[in-house]
N, C-alpha and C. Protein backbone atom coordinates (compact mmCIF):
# COMPACT_ATOMS: atom_id res chain seq x y z
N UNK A 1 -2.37 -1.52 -14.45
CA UNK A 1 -1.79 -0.71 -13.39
C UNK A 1 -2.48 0.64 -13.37
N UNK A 2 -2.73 1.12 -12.27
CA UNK A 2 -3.41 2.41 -12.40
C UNK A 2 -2.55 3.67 -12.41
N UNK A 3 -2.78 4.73 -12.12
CA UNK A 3 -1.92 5.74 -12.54
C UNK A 3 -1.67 6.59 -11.60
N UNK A 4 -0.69 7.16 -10.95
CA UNK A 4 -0.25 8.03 -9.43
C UNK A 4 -1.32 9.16 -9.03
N UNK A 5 -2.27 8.91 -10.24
CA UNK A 5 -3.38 10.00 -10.03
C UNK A 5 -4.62 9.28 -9.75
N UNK A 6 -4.49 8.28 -9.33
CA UNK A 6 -5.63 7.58 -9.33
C UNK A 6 -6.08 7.80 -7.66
N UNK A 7 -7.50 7.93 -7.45
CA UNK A 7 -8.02 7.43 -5.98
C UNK A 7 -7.95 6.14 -5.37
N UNK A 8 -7.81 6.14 -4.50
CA UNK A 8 -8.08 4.94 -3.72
C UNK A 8 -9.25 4.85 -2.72
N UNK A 9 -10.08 3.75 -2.51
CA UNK A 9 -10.78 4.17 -1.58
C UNK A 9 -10.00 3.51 -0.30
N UNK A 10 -9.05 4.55 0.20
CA UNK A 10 -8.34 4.12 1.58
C UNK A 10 -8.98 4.68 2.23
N UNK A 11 -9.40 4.13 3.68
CA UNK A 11 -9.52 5.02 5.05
C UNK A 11 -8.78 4.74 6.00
N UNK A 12 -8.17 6.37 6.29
CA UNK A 12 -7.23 6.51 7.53
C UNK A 12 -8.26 6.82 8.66
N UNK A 13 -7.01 5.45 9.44
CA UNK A 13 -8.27 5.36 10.76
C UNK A 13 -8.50 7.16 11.68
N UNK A 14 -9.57 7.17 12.00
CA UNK A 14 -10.17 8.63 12.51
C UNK A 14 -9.54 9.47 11.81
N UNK A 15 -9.55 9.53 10.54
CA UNK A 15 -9.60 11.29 10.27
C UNK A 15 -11.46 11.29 9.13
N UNK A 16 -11.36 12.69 9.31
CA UNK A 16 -12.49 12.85 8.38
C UNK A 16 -12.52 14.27 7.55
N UNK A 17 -13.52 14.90 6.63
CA UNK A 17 -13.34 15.79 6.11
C UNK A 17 -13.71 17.27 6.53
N UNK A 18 -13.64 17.99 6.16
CA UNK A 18 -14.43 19.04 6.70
C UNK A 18 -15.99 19.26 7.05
N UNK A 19 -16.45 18.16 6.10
CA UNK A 19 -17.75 17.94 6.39
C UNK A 19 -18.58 16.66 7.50
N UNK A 20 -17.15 16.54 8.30
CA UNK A 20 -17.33 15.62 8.99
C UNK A 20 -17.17 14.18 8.52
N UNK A 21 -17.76 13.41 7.44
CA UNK A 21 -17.93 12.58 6.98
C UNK A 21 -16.14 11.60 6.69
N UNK A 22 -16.05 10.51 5.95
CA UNK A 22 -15.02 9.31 6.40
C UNK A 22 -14.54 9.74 5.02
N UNK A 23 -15.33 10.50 3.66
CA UNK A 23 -14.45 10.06 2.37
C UNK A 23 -13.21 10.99 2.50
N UNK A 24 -12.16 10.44 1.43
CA UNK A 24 -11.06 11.20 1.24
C UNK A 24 -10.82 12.17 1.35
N UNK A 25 -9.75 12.84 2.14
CA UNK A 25 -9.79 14.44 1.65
C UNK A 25 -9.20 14.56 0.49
N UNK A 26 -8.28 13.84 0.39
CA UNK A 26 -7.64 14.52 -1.10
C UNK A 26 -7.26 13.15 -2.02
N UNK A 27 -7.17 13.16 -3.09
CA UNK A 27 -6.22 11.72 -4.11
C UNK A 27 -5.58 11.66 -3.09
N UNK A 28 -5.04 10.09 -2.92
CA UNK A 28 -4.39 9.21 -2.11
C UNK A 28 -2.87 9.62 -3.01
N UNK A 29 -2.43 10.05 -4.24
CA UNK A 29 -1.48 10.07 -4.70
C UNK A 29 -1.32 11.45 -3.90
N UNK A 30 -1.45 12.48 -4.06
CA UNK A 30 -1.40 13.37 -3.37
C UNK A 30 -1.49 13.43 -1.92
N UNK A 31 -1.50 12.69 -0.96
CA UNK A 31 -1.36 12.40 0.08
C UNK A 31 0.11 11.73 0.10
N UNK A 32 -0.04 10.96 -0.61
CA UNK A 32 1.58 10.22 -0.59
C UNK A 32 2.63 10.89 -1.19
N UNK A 33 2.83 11.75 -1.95
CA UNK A 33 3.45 12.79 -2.18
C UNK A 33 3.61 13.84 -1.26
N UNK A 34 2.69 14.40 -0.42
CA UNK A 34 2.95 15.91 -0.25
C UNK A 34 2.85 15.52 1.13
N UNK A 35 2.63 15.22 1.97
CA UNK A 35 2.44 14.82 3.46
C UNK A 35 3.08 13.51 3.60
N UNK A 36 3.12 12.70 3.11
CA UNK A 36 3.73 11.30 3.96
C UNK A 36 5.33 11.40 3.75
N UNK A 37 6.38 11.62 4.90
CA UNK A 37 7.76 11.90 4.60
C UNK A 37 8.35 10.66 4.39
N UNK A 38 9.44 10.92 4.55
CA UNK A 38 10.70 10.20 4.21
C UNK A 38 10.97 9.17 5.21
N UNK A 39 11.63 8.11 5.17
CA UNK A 39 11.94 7.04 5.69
C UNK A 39 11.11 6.68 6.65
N UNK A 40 9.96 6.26 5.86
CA UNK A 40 9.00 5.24 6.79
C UNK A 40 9.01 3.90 6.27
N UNK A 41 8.13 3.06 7.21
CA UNK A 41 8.22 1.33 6.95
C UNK A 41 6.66 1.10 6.57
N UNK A 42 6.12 1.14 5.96
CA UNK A 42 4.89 0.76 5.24
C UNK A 42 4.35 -1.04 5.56
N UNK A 43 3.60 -1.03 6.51
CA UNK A 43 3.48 -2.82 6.64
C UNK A 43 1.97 -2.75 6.20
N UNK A 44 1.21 -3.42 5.64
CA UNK A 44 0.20 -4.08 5.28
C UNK A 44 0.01 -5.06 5.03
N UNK A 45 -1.00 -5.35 5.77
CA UNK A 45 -1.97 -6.99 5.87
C UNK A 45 -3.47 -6.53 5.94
N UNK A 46 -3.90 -7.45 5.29
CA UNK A 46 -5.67 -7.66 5.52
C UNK A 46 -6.02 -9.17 4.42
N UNK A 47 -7.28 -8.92 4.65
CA UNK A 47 -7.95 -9.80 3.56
C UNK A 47 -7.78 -10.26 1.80
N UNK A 48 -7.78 -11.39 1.50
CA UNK A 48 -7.89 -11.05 0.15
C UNK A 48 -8.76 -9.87 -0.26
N UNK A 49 -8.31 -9.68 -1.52
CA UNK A 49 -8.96 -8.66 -2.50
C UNK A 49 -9.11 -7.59 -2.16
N UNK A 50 -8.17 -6.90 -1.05
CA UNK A 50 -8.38 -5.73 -0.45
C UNK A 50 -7.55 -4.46 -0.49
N UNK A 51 -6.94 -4.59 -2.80
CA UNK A 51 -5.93 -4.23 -2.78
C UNK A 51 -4.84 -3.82 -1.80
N UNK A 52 -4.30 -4.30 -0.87
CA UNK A 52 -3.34 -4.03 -0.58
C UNK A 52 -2.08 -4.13 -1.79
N UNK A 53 -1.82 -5.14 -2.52
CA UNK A 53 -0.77 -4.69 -3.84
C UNK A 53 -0.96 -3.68 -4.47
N UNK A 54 -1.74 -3.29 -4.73
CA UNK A 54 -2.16 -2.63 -5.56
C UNK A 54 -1.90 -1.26 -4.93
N UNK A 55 -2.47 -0.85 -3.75
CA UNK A 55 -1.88 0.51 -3.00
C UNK A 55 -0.69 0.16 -3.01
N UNK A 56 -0.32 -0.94 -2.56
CA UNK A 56 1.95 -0.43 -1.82
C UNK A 56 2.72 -0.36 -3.08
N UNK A 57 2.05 -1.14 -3.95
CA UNK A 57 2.94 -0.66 -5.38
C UNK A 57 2.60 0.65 -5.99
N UNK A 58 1.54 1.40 -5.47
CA UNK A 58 1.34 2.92 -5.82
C UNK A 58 2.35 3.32 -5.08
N UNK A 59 2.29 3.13 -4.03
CA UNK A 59 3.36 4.12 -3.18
C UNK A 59 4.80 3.88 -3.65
N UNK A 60 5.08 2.85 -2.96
CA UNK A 60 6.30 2.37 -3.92
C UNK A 60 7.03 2.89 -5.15
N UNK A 61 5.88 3.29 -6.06
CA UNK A 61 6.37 3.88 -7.69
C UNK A 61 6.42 5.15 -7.44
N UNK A 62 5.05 6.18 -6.44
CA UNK A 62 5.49 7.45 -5.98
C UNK A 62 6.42 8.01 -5.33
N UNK A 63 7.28 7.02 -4.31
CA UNK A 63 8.03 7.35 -3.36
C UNK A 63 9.07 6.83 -3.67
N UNK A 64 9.72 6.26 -4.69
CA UNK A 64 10.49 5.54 -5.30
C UNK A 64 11.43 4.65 -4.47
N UNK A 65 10.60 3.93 -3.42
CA UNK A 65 11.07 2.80 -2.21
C UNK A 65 10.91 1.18 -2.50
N UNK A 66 11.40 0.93 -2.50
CA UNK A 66 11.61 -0.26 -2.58
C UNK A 66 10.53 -1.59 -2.42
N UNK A 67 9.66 -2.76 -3.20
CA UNK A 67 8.75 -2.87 -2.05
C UNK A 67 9.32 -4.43 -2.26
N UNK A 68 8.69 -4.70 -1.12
CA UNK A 68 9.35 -6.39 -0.60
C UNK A 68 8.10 -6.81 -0.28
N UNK A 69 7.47 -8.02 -1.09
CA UNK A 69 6.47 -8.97 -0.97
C UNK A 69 7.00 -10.22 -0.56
N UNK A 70 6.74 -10.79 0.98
CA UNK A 70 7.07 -11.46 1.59
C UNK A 70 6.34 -12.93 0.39
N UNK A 71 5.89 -12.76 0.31
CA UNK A 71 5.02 -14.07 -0.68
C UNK A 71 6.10 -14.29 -1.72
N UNK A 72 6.52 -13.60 -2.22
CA UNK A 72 7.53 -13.58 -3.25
C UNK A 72 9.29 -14.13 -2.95
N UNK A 73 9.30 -13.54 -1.55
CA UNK A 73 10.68 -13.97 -0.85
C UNK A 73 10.65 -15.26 -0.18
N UNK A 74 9.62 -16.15 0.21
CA UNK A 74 9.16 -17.33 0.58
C UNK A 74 9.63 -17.90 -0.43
N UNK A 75 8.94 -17.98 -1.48
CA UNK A 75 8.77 -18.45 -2.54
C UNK A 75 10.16 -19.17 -2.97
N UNK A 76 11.10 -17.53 -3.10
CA UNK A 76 12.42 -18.22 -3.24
C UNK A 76 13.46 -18.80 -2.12
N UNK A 77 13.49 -18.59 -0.88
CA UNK A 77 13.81 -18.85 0.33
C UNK A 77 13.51 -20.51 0.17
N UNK A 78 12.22 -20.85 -0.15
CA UNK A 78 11.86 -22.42 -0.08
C UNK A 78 11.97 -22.92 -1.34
N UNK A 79 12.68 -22.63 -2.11
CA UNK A 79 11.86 -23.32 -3.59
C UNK A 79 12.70 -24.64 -3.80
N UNK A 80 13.41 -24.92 -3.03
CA UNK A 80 14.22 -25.98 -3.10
C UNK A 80 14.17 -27.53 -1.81
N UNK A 81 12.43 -26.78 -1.22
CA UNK A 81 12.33 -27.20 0.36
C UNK A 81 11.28 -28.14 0.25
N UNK A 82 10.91 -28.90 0.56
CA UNK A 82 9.59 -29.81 0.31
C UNK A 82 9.16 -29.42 1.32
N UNK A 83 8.44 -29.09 1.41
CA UNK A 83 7.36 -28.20 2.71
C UNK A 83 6.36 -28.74 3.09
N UNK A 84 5.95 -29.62 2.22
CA UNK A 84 5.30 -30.49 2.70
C UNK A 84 4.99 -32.02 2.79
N UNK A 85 6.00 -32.43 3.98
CA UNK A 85 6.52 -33.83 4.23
C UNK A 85 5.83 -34.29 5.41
């Protein structure tokens, strides 16, 4: 697990730095702390391997919210379902 101080290489769509350029302005922990408020809904999807777990459980542990992995709630929702008949 990495640590609330860790970078991410996230990019938020169109912003950039003072130097114009796409990298971070600041640790992604520090973004999620000091600017991202209170009662938002966090949805992510993409590709494998594109930590997405890996970010929402950062946030998650920074923002101390709750996180719900639909893969995980399937899982138990069907586990009693033959799904494939």
């Amino acid at each position: 697990m990495t640590s609330p101080n860790s970078v991410f290489a996230v990019r938020f769509a169109n912003t950039q730095n003072d130097e114009g350029d796409d990298r971070l302005r600041e640790p992604f922990a520090n973004f999620i702390e000091n600017k991202l408020g209170n009662g938002f809904l966090l949805i992510v999807c993409g590709l494998p391997g594109t930590w997405k777990t890996e970010t929402t459980e950062e946030v998650s542990k920074i923002k101390s919210y709750p996180l719900l992995r639909t893969d995980l709630i399937r899982l138990e929702v069907l586990k009693n379902e033959d799904i494939f008949d």
